[in-house]
C-alpha atoms as a PDB file:
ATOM      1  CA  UNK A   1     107.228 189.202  24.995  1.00  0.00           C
ATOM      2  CA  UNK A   2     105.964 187.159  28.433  1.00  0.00           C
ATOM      3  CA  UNK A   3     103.186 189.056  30.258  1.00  0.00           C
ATOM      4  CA  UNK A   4     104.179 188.854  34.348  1.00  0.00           C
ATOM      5  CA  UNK A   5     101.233 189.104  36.889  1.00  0.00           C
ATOM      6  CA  UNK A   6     102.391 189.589  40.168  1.00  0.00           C
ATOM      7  CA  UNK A   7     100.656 190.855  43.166  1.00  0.00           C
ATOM      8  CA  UNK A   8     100.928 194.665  45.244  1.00  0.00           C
ATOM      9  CA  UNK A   9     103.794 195.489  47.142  1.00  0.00           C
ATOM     10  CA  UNK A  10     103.812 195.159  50.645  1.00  0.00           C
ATOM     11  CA  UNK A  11     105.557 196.366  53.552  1.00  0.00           C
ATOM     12  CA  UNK A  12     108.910 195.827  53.621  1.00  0.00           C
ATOM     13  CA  UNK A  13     108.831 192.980  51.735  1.00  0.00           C
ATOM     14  CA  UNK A  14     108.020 195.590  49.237  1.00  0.00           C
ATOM     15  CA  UNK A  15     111.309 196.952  49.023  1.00  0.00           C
ATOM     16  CA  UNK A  16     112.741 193.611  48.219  1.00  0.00           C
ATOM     17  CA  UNK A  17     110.535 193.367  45.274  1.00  0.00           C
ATOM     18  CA  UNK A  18     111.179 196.709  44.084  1.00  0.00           C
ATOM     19  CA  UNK A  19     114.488 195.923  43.877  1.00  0.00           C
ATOM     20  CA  UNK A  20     113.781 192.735  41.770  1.00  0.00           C
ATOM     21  CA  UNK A  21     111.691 194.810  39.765  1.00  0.00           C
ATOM     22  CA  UNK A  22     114.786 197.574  39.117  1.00  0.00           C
ATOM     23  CA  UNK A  23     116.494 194.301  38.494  1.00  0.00           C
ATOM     24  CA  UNK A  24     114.616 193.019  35.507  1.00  0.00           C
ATOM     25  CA  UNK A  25     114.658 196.218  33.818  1.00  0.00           C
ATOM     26  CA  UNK A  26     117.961 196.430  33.973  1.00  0.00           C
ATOM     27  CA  UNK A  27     118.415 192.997  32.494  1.00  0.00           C
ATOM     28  CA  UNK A  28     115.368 193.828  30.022  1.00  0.00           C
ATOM     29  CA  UNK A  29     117.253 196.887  28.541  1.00  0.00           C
ATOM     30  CA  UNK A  30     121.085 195.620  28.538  1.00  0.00           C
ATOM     31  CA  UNK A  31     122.629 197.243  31.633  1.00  0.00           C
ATOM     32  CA  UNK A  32     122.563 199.965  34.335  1.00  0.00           C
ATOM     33  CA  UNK A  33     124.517 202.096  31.835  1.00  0.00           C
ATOM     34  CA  UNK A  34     121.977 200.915  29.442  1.00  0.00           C
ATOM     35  CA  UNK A  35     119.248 202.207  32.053  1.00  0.00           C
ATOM     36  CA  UNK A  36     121.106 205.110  33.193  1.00  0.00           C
ATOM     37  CA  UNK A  37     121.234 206.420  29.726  1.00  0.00           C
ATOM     38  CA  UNK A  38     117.602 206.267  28.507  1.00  0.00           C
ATOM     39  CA  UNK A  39     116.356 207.865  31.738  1.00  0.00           C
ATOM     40  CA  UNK A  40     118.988 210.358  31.998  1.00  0.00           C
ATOM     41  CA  UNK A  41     120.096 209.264  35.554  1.00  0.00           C
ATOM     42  CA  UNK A  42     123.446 208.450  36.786  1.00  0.00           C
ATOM     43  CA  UNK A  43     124.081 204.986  37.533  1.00  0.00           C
ATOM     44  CA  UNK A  44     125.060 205.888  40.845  1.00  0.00           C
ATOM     45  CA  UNK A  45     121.494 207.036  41.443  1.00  0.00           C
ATOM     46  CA  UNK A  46     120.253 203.571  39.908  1.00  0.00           C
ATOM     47  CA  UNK A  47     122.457 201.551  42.440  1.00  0.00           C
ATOM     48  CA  UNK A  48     120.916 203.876  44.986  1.00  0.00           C
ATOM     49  CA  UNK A  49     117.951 202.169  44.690  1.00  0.00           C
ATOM     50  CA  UNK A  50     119.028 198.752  43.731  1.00  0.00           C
ATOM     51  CA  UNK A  51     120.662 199.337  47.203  1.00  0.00           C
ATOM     52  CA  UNK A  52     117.409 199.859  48.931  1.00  0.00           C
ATOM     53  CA  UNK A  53     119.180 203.739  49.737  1.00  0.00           C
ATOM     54  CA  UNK A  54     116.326 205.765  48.002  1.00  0.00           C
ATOM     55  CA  UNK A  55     113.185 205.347  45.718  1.00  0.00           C
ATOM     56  CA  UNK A  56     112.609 207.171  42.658  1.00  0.00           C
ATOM     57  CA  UNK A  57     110.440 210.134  42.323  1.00  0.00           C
ATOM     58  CA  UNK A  58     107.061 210.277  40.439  1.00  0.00           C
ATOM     59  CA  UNK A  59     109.587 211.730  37.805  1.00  0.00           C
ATOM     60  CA  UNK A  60     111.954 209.082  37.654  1.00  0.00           C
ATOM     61  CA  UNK A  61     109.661 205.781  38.044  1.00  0.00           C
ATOM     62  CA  UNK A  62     108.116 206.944  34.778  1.00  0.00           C
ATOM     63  CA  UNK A  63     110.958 207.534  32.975  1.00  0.00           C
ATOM     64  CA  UNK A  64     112.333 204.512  33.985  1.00  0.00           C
ATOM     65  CA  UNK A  65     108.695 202.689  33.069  1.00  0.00           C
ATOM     66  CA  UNK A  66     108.794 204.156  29.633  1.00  0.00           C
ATOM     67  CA  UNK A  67     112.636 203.602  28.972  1.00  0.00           C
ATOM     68  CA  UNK A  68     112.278 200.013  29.823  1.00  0.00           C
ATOM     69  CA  UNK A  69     108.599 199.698  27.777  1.00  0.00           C
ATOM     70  CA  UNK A  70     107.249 198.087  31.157  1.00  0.00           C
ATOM     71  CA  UNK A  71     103.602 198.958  32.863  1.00  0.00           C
ATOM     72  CA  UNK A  72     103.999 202.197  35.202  1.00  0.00           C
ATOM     73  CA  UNK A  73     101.887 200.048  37.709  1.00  0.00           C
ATOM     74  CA  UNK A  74     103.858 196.888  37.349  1.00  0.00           C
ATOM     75  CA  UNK A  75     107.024 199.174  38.109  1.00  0.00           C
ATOM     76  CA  UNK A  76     105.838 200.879  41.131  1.00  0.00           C
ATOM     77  CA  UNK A  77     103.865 198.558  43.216  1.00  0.00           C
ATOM     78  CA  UNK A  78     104.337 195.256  41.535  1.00  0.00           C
ATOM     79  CA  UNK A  79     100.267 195.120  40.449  1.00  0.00           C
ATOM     80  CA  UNK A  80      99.076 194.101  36.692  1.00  0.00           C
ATOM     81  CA  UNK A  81     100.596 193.213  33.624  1.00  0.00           C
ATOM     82  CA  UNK A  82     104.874 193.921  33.434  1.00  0.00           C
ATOM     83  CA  UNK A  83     104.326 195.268  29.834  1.00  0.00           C
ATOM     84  CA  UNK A  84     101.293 196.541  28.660  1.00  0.00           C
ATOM     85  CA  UNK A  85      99.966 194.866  25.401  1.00  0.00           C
ATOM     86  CA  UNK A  86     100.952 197.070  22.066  1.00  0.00           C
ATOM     87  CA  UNK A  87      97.879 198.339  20.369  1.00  0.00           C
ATOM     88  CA  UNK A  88      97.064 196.684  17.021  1.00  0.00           C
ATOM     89  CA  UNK A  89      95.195 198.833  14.489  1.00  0.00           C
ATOM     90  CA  UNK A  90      92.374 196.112  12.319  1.00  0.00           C
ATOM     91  CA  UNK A  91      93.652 195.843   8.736  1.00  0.00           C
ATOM     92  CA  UNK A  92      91.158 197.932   6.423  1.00  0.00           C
ATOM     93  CA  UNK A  93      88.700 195.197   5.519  1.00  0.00           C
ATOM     94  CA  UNK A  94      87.744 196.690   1.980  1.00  0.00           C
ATOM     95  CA  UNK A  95      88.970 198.795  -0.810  1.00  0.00           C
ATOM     96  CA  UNK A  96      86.585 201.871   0.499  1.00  0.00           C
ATOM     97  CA  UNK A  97      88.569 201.863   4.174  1.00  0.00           C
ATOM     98  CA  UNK A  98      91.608 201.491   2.184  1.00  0.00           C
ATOM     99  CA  UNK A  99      90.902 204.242   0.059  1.00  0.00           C
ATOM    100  CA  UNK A 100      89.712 206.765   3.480  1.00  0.00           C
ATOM    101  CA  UNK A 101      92.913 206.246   5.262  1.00  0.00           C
ATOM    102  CA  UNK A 102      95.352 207.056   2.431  1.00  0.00           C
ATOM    103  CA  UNK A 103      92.519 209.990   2.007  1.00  0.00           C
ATOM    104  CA  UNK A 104      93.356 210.798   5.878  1.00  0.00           C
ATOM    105  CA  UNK A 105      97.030 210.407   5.323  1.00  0.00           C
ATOM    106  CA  UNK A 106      96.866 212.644   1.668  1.00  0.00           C
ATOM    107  CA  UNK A 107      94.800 214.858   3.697  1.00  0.00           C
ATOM    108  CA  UNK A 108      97.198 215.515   6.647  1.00  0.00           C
ATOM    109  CA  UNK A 109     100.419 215.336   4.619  1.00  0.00           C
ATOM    110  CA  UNK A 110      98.639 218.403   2.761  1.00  0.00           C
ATOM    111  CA  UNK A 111      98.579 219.928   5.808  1.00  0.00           C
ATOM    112  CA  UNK A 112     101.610 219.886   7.173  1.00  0.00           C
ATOM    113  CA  UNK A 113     103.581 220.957   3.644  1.00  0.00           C
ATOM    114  CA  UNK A 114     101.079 223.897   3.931  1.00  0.00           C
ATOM    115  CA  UNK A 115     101.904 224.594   7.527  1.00  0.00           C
ATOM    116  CA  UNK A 116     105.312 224.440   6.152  1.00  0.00           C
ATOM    117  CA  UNK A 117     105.349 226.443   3.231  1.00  0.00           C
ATOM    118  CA  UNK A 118     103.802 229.430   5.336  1.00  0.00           C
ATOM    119  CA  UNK A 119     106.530 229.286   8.188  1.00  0.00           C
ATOM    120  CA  UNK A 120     108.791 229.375   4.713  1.00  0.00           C
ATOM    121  CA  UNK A 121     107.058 232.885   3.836  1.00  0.00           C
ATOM    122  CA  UNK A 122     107.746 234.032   7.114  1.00  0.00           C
ATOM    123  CA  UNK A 123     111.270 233.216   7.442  1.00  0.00           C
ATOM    124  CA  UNK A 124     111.805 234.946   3.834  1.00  0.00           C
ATOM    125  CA  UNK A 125     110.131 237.986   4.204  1.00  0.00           C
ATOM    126  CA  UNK A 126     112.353 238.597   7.903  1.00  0.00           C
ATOM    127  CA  UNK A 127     115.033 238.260   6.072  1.00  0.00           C
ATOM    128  CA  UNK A 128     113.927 239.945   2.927  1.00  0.00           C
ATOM    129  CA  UNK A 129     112.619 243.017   4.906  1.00  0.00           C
ATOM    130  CA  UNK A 130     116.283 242.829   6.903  1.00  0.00           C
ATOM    131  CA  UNK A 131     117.728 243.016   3.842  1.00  0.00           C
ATOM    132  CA  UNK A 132     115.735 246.179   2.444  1.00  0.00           C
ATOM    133  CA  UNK A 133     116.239 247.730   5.873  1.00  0.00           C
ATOM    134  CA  UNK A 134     119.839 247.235   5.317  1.00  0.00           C
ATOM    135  CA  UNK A 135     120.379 248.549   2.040  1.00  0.00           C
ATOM    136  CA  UNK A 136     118.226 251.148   3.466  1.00  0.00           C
ATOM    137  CA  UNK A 137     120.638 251.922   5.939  1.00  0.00           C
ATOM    138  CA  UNK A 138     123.533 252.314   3.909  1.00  0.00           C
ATOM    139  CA  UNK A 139     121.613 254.371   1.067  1.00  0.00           C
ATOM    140  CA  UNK A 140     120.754 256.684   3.991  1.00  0.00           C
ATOM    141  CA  UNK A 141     124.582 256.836   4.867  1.00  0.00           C
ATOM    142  CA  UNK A 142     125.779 257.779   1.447  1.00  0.00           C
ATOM    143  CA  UNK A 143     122.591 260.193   1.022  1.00  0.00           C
ATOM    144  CA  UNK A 144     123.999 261.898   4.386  1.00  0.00           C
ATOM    145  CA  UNK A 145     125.567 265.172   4.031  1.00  0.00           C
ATOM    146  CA  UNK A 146     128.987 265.618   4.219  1.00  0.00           C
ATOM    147  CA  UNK A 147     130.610 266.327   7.527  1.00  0.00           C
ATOM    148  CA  UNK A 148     131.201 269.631   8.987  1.00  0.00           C
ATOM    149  CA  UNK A 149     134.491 271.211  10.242  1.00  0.00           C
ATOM    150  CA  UNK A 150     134.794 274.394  12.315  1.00  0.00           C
ATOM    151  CA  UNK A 151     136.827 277.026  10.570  1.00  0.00           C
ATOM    152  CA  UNK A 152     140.208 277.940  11.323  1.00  0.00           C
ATOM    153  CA  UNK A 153     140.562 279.756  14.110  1.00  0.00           C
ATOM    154  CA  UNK A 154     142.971 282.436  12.302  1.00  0.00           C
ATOM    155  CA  UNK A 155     140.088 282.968  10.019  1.00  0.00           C
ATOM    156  CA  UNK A 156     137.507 286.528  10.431  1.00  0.00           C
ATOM    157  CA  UNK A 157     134.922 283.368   9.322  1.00  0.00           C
ATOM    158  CA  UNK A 158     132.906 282.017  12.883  1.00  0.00           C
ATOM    159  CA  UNK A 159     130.270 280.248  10.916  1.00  0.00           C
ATOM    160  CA  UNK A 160     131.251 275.949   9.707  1.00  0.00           C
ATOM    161  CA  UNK A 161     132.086 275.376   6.176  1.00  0.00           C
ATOM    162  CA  UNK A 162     131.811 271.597   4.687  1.00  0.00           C
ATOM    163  CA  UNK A 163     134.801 269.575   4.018  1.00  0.00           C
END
């Protein structure tokens, strides 16, 4: 991975080095389809501003940044490092560090099954409860009494009997 130093954007010779930089992303990750893809743009928008025709938003330069793993700054004006160095975490230097991360790691894996387990509980007892409120509603329904029906009108009778 090569480390590029170049200096700030300028003027309209700016422009012409924005567009180089577009250029070596889109190299760097395969293709303006590539490119397009990863930032969820269209390629016609990325021409747009390989064609000097518009500049990305705030938006867009950082999605492009990230989707290409190149420096925000380097992107946008040209100034530091093209890719930012990855961050290398020291190698436990003794059995006792060794033994507190996988402690940390234990500790947090814990957590998250518990975390887990409870939105579990939750999720059962919704549909538990749903459940009992359905059976609930259908022991009402056969509990109900039977329907009425007016009597005939032939009949001396003016009060409903049941069916």
């Amino acid at each position: 991975m090569s480390v590029l130093k170049t200096t700030p954007d300028d003027g309209n010779k700016g422009d012409a080095a924005f567009v180089a930089r577009v250029r070596q992303i889109i190299e760097l990750v395969g293709g303006i389809s590539a490119l397009a893809r990863r930032c969820q743009l269209s390629r016609g928008v990325i021409h747009k501003y390989l064609n000097g025709e518009s500049e990305p938003s705030r938006p867009r330069l950082i999605a492009m940044a990230k989707a290409a793993g190149v420096s925000l700054e380097w992107l946008a004006t040209g100034a530091g490092a093209m890719q930012e160095e990855p961050l290398v975490l020291p190698e436990p230097d003794s059995a006792r560090q060794r033994e507190m991360v996988a402690l940390q790691v234990q500790q947090a894996l814990f957590a998250k099954i518990s975390e887990l387990q409870h939105q579990i509980g939750n999720v059962l007892h919704h549909v538990i409860l749903g459940e009992k409120e359905k059976d609930e509603r259908s022991n009402d329904a056969l509990r109900a009494p039977p329907p009425v029906k007016p009597a005939p009108p032939d009949s001396d009778e003016k009060r409903l009997r049941p069916l």
